[in-house]
C-alpha atoms as a PDB file:
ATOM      1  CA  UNK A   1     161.157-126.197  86.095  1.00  0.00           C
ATOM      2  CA  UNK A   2     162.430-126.193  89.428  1.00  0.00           C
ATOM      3  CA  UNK A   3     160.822-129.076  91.776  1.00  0.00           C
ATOM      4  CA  UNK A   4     159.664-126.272  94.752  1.00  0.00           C
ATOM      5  CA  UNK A   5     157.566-124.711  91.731  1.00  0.00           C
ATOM      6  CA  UNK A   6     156.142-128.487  90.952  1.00  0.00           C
ATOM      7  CA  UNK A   7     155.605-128.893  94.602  1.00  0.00           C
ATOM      8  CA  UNK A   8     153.842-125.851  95.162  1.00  0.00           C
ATOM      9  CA  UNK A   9     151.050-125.891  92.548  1.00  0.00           C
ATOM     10  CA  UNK A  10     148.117-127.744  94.226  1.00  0.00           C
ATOM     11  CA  UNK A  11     147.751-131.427  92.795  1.00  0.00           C
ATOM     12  CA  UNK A  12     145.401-131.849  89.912  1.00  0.00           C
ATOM     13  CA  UNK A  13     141.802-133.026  91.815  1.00  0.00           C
ATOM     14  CA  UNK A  14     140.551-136.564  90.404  1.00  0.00           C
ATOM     15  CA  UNK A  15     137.856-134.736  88.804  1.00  0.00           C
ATOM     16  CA  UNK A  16     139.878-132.841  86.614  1.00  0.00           C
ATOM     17  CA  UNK A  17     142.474-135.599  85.366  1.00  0.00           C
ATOM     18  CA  UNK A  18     140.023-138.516  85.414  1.00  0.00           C
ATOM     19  CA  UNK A  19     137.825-136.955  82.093  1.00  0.00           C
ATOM     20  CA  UNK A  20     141.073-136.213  80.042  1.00  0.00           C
ATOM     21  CA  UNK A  21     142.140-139.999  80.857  1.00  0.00           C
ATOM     22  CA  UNK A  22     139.043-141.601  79.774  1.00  0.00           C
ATOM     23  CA  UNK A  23     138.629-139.166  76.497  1.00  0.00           C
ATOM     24  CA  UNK A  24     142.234-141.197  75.353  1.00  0.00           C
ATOM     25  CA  UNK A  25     141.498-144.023  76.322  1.00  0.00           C
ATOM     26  CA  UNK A  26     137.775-143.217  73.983  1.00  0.00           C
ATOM     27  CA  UNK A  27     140.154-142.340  71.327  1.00  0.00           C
ATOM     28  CA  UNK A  28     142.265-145.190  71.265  1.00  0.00           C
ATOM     29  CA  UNK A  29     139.209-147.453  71.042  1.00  0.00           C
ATOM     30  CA  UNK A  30     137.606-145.169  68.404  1.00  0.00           C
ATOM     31  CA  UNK A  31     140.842-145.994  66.500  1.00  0.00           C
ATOM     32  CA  UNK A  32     141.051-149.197  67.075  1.00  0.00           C
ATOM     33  CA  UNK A  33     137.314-150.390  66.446  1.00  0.00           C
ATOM     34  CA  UNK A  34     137.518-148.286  62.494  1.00  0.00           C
ATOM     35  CA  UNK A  35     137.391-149.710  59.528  1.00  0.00           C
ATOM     36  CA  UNK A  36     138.655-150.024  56.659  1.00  0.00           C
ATOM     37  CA  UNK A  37     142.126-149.253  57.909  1.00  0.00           C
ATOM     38  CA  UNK A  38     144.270-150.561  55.422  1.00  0.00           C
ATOM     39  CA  UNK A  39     147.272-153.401  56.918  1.00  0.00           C
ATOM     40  CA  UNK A  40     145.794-152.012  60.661  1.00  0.00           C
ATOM     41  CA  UNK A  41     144.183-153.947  63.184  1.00  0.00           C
ATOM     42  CA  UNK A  42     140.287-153.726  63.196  1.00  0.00           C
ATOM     43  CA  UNK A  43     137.367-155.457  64.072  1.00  0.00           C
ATOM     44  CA  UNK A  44     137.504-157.389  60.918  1.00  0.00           C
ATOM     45  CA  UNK A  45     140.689-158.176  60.470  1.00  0.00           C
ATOM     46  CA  UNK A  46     144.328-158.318  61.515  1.00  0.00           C
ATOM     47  CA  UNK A  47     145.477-156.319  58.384  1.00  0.00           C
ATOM     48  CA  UNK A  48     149.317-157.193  58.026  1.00  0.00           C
ATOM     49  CA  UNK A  49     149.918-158.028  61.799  1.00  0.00           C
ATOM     50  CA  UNK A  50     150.202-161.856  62.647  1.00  0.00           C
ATOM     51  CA  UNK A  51     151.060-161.529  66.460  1.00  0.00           C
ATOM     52  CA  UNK A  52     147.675-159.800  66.910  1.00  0.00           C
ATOM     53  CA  UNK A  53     143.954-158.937  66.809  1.00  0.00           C
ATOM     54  CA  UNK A  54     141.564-156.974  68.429  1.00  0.00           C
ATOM     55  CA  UNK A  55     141.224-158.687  71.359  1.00  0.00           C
ATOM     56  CA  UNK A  56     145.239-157.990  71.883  1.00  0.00           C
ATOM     57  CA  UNK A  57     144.690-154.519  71.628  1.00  0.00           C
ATOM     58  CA  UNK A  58     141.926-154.478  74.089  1.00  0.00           C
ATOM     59  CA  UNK A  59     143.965-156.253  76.877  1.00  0.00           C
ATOM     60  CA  UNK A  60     146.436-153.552  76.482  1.00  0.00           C
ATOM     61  CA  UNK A  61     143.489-150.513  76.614  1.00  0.00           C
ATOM     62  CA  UNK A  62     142.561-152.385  79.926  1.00  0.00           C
ATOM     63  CA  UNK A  63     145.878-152.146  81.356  1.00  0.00           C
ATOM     64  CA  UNK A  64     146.519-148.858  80.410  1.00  0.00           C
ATOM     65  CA  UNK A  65     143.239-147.188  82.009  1.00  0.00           C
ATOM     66  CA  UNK A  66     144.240-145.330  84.510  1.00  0.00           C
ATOM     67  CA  UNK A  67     147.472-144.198  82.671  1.00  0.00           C
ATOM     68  CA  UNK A  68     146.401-141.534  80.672  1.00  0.00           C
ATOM     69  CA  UNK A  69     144.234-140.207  84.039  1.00  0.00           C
ATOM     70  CA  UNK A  70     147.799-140.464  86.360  1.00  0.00           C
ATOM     71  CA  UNK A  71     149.933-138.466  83.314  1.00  0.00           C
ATOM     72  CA  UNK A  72     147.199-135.759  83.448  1.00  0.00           C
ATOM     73  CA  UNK A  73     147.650-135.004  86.612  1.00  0.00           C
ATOM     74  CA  UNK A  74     151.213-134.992  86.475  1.00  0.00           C
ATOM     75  CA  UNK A  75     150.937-132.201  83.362  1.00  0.00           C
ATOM     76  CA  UNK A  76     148.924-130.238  85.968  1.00  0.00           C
ATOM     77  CA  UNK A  77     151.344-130.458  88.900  1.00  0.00           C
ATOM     78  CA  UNK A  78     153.930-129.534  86.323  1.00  0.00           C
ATOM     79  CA  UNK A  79     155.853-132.653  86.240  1.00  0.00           C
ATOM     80  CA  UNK A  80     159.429-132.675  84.442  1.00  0.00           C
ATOM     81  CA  UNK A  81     160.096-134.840  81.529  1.00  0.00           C
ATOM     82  CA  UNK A  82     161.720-137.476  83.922  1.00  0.00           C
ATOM     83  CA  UNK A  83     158.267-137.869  85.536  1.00  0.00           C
ATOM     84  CA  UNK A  84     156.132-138.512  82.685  1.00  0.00           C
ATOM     85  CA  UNK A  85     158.862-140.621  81.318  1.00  0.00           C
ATOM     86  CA  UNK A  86     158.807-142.604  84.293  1.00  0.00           C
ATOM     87  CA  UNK A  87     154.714-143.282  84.244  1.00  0.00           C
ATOM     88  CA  UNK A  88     155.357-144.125  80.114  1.00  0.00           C
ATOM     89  CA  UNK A  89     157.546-146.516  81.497  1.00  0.00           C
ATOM     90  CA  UNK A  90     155.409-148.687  83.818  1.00  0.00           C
ATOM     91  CA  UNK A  91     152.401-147.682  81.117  1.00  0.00           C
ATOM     92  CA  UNK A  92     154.456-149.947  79.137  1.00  0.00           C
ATOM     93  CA  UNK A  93     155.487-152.650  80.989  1.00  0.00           C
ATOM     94  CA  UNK A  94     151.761-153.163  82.186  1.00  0.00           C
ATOM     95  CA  UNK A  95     150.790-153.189  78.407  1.00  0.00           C
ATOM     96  CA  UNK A  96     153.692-155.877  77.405  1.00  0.00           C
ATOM     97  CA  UNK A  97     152.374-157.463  80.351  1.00  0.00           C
ATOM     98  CA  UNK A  98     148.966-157.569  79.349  1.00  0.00           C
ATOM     99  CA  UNK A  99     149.610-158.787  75.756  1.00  0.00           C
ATOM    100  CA  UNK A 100     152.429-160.985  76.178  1.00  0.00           C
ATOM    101  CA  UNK A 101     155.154-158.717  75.423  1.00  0.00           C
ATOM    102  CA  UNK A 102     153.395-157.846  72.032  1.00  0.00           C
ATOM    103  CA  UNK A 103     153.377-153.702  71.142  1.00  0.00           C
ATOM    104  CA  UNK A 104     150.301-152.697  70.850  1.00  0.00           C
ATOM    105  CA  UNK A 105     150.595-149.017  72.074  1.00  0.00           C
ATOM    106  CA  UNK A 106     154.095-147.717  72.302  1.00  0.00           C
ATOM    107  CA  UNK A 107     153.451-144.868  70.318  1.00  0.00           C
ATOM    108  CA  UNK A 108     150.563-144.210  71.925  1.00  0.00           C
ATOM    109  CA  UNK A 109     151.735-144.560  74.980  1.00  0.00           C
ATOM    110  CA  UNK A 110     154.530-141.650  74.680  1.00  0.00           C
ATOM    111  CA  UNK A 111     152.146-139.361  71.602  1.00  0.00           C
ATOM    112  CA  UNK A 112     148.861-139.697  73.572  1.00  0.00           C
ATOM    113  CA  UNK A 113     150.638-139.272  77.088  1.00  0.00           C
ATOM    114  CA  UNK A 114     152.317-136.017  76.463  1.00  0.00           C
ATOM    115  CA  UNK A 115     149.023-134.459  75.087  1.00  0.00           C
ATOM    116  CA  UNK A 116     146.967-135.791  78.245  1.00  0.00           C
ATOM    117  CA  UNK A 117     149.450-134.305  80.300  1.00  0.00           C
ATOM    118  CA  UNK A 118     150.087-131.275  78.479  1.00  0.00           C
ATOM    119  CA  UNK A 119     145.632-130.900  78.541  1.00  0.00           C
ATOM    120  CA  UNK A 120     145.701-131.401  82.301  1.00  0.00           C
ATOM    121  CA  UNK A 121     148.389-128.730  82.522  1.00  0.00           C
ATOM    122  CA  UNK A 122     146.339-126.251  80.551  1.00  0.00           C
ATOM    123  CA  UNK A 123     143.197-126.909  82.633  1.00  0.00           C
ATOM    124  CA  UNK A 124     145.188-126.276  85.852  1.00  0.00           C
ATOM    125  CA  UNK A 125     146.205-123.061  84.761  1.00  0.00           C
ATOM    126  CA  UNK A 126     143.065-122.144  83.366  1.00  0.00           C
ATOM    127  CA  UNK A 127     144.007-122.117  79.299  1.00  0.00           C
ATOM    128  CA  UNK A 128     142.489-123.111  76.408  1.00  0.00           C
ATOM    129  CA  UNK A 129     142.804-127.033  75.800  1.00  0.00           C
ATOM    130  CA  UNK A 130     141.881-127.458  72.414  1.00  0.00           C
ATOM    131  CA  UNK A 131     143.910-127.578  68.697  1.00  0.00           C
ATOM    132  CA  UNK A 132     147.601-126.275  68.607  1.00  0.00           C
ATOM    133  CA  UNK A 133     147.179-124.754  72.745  1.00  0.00           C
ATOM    134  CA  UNK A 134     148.206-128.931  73.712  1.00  0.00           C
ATOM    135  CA  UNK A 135     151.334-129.272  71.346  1.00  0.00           C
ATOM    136  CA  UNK A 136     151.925-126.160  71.913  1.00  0.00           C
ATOM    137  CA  UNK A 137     152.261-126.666  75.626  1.00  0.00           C
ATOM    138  CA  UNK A 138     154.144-130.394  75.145  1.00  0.00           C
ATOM    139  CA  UNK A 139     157.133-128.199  72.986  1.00  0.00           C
ATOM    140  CA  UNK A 140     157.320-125.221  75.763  1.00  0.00           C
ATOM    141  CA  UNK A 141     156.965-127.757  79.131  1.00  0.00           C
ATOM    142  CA  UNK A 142     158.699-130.379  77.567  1.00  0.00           C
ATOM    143  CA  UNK A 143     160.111-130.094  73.876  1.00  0.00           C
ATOM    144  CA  UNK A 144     164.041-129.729  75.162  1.00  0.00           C
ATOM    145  CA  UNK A 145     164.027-132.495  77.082  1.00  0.00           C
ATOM    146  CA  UNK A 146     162.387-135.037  74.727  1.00  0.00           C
ATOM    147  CA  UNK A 147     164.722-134.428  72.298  1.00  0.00           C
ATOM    148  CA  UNK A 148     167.927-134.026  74.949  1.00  0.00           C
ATOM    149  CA  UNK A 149     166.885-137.350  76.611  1.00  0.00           C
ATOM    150  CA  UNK A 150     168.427-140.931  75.745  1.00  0.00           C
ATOM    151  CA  UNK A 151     165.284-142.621  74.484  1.00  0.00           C
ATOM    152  CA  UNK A 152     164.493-145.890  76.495  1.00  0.00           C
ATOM    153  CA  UNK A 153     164.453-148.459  73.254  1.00  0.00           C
ATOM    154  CA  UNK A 154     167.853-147.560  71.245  1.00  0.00           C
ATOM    155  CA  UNK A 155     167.483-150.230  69.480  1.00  0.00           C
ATOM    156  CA  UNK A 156     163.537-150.396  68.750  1.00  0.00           C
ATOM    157  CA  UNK A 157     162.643-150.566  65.439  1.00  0.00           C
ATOM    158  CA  UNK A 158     161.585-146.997  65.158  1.00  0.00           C
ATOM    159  CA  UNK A 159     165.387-146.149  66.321  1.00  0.00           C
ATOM    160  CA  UNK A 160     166.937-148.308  64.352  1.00  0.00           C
ATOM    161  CA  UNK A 161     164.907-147.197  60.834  1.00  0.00           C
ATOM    162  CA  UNK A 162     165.604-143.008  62.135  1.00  0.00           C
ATOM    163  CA  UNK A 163     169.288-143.882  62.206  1.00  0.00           C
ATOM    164  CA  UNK A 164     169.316-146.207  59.137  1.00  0.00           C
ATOM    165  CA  UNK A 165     166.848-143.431  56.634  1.00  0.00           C
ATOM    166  CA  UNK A 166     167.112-140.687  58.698  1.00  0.00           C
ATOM    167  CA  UNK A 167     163.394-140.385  59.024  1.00  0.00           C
ATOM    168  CA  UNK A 168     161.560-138.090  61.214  1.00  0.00           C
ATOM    169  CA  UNK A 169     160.657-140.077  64.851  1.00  0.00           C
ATOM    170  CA  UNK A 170     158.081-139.482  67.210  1.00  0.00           C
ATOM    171  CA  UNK A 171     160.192-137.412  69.386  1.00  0.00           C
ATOM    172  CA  UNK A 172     160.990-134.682  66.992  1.00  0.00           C
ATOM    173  CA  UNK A 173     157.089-134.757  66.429  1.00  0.00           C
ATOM    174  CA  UNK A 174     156.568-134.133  69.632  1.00  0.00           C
ATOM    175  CA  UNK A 175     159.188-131.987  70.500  1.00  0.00           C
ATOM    176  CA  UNK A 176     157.569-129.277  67.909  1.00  0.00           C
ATOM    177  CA  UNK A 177     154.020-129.659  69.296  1.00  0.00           C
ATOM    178  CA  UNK A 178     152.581-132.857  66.726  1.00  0.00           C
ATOM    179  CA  UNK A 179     152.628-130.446  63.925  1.00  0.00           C
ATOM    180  CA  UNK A 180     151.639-133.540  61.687  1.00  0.00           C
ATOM    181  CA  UNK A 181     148.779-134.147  63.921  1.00  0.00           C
ATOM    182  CA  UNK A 182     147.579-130.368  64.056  1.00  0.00           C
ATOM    183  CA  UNK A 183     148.499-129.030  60.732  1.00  0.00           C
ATOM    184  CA  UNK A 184     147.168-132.011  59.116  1.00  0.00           C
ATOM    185  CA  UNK A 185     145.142-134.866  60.931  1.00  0.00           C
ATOM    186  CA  UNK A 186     142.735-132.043  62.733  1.00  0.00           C
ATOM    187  CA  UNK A 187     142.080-129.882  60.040  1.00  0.00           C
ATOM    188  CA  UNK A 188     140.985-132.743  57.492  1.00  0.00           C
ATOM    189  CA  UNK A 189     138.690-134.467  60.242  1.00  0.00           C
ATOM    190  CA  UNK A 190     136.635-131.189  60.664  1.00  0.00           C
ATOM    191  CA  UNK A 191     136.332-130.311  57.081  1.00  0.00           C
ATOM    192  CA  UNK A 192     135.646-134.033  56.227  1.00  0.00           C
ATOM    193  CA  UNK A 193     133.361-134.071  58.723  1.00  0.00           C
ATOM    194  CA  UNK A 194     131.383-130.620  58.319  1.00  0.00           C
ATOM    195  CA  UNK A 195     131.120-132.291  54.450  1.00  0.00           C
ATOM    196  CA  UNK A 196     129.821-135.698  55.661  1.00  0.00           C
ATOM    197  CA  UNK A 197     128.272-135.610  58.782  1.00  0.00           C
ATOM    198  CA  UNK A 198     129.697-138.985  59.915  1.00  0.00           C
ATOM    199  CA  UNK A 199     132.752-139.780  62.102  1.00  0.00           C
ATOM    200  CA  UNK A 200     133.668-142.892  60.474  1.00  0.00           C
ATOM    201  CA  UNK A 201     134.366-141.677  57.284  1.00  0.00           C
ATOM    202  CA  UNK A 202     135.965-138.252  58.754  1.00  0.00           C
ATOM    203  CA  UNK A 203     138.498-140.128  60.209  1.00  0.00           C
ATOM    204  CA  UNK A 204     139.594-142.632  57.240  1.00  0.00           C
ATOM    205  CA  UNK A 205     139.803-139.810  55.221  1.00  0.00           C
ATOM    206  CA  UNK A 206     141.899-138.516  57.642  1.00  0.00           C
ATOM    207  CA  UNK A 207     143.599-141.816  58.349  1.00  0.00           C
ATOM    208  CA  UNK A 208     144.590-141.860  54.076  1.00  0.00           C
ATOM    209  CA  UNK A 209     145.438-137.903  54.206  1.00  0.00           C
ATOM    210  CA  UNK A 210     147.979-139.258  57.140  1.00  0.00           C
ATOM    211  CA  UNK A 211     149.391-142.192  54.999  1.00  0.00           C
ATOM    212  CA  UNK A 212     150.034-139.860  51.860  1.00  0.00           C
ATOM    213  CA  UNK A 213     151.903-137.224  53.953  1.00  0.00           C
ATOM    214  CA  UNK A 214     153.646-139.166  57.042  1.00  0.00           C
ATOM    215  CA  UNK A 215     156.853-141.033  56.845  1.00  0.00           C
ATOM    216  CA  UNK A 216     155.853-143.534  58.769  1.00  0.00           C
ATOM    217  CA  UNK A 217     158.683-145.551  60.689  1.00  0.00           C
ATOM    218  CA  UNK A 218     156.480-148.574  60.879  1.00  0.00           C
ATOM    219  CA  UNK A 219     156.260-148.657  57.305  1.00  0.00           C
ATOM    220  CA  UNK A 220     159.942-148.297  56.727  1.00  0.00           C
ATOM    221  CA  UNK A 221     160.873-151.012  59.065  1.00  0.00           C
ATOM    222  CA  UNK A 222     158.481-153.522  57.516  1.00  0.00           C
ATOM    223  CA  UNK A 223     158.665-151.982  54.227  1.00  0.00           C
ATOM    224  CA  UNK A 224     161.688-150.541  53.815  1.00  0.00           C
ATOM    225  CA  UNK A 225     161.944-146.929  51.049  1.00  0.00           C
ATOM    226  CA  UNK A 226     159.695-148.914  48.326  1.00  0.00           C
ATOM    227  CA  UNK A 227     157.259-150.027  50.884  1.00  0.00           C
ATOM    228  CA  UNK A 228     156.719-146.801  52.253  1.00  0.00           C
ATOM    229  CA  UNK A 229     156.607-144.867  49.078  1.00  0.00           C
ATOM    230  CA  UNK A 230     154.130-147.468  47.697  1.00  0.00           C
ATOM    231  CA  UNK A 231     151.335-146.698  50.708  1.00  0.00           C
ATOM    232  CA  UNK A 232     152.340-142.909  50.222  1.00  0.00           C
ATOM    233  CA  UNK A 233     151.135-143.109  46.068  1.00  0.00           C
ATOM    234  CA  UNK A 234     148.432-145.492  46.431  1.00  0.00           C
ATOM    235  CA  UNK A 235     146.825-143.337  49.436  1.00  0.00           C
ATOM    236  CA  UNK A 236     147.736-139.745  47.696  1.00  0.00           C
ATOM    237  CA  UNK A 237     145.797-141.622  44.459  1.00  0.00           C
ATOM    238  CA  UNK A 238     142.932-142.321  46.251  1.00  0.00           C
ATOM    239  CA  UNK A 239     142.999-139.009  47.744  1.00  0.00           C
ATOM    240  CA  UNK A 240     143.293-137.441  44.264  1.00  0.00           C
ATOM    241  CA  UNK A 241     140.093-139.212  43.144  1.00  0.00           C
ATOM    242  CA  UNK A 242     138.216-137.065  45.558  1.00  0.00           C
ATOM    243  CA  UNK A 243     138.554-140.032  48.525  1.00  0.00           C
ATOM    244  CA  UNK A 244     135.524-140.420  50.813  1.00  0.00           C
ATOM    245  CA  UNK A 245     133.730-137.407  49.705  1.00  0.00           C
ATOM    246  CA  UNK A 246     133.604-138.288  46.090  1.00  0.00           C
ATOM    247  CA  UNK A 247     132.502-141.451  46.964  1.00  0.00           C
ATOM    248  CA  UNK A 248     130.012-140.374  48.771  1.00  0.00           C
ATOM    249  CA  UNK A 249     128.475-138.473  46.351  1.00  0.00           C
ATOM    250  CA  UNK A 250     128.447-141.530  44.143  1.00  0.00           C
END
């Protein structure tokens, strides 16, 4: 996208990007403060983190505030890849910052990012923002250059476990739209939640239909191949007992 087409489209009013950055920022709290989440920070518990808590994790929401509001109206000017890249960036530094160089929201910070700015892209142009429209939107705007560009943390642990197991990474997620997240993650928390009538248990349901399915790079670098095939069975088992909605009906 050429930069006199960016710089012609009308910046995104405050109004307009300030909603889609607080409804993250909702999200990433809703996440955090669930429970049970197994080996996940929660209210109760530090699950199989030592280096932090909840209290880490809400130093780093506070620092990343007006983040998701600033990438939204990027989408909607029509930002390149470089651009949002470069607000991820400082995002990131302000949350290592804020936690004392602990990660708290990386992945959140580049997964959550695209989709507020892809969302404040469709709103400038008047489209749909809900479901498949966002990834689809993050794979047309963007999908080329997330997977053509030299990611910032070579050797992170997520890089290091894609090149070791050749696992799937956030970027190739992302680059096809989050087909994990909207093939799977949305579709379970509206069923669960037409079934149950309560948020909470929509979304560990969803959280365990996630586990069972994903091959999560966390997992692998902590776990390694056995770990991550032991949370995949013991989630897919619970699932296979019927998982929140069977219990429920106990």
């Amino acid at each position: 996208m050429s930069l006199s087409l960016v710089q012609s489209r009308p910046i995104a009013p405050v109004w307009a990007a300030a909603p889609i950055g607080r409804a993250a920022v909702r999200a990433l709290y809703a996440e955090l403060a669930l429970h049970p989440k197994p080996g996940l920070v929660s209210p109760l518990d530090s699950g199989s983190h030592d280096d932090m808590d909840m209290t880490t994790f809400m130093r780093s929401l506070f620092a990343l505030r007006g983040y998701y509001r600033d990438i939204a109206a990027a989408g909607a000017r029509g930002a390149d890849f470089a651009t949002l890249q470069a607000l991820g960036i400082a995002a990131e530094r302000r949350m290592l910052a804020a936690t004392g160089g602990i990660n708290t929201h990386r992945g959140a910070v580049f997964g959550l990012g695209l989709l507020a700015a892809a969302a404040g892209w469709l709103h400038q142009t008047g489209k749909p923002r809900g479901g498949w429209a966002l990834g689809e939107a993050v794979t047309t705007l963007w999908g080329q250059d997330i997977l053509a560009t030299a990611p910032q943390a070579p050797d992170s642990h997520g890089a290091r476990v894609i090149r070791r197991y050749g696992a799937r990474g956030a970027r190739q997620e992302a680059a096809e739209g989050f087909p994990t997240l909207f093939a799977v993650a949305l579709p379970t928390l509206v069923r669960t939640l037409d079934l149950l009538g309560c948020a909470e248990r929509a979304m560990v349901q969803t959280l365990f239909v996630l586990m069972a399915a994903l091959d999560d790079t966390n997992l692998l670098h902590r776990g390694g191949p056995a770990g991550l095939t032991f949370v995949q069975v013991e989630a897919q088992g619970f699932l296979d007992r019927g998982g929140f909605p069977t219990r429920m009906a106990r």
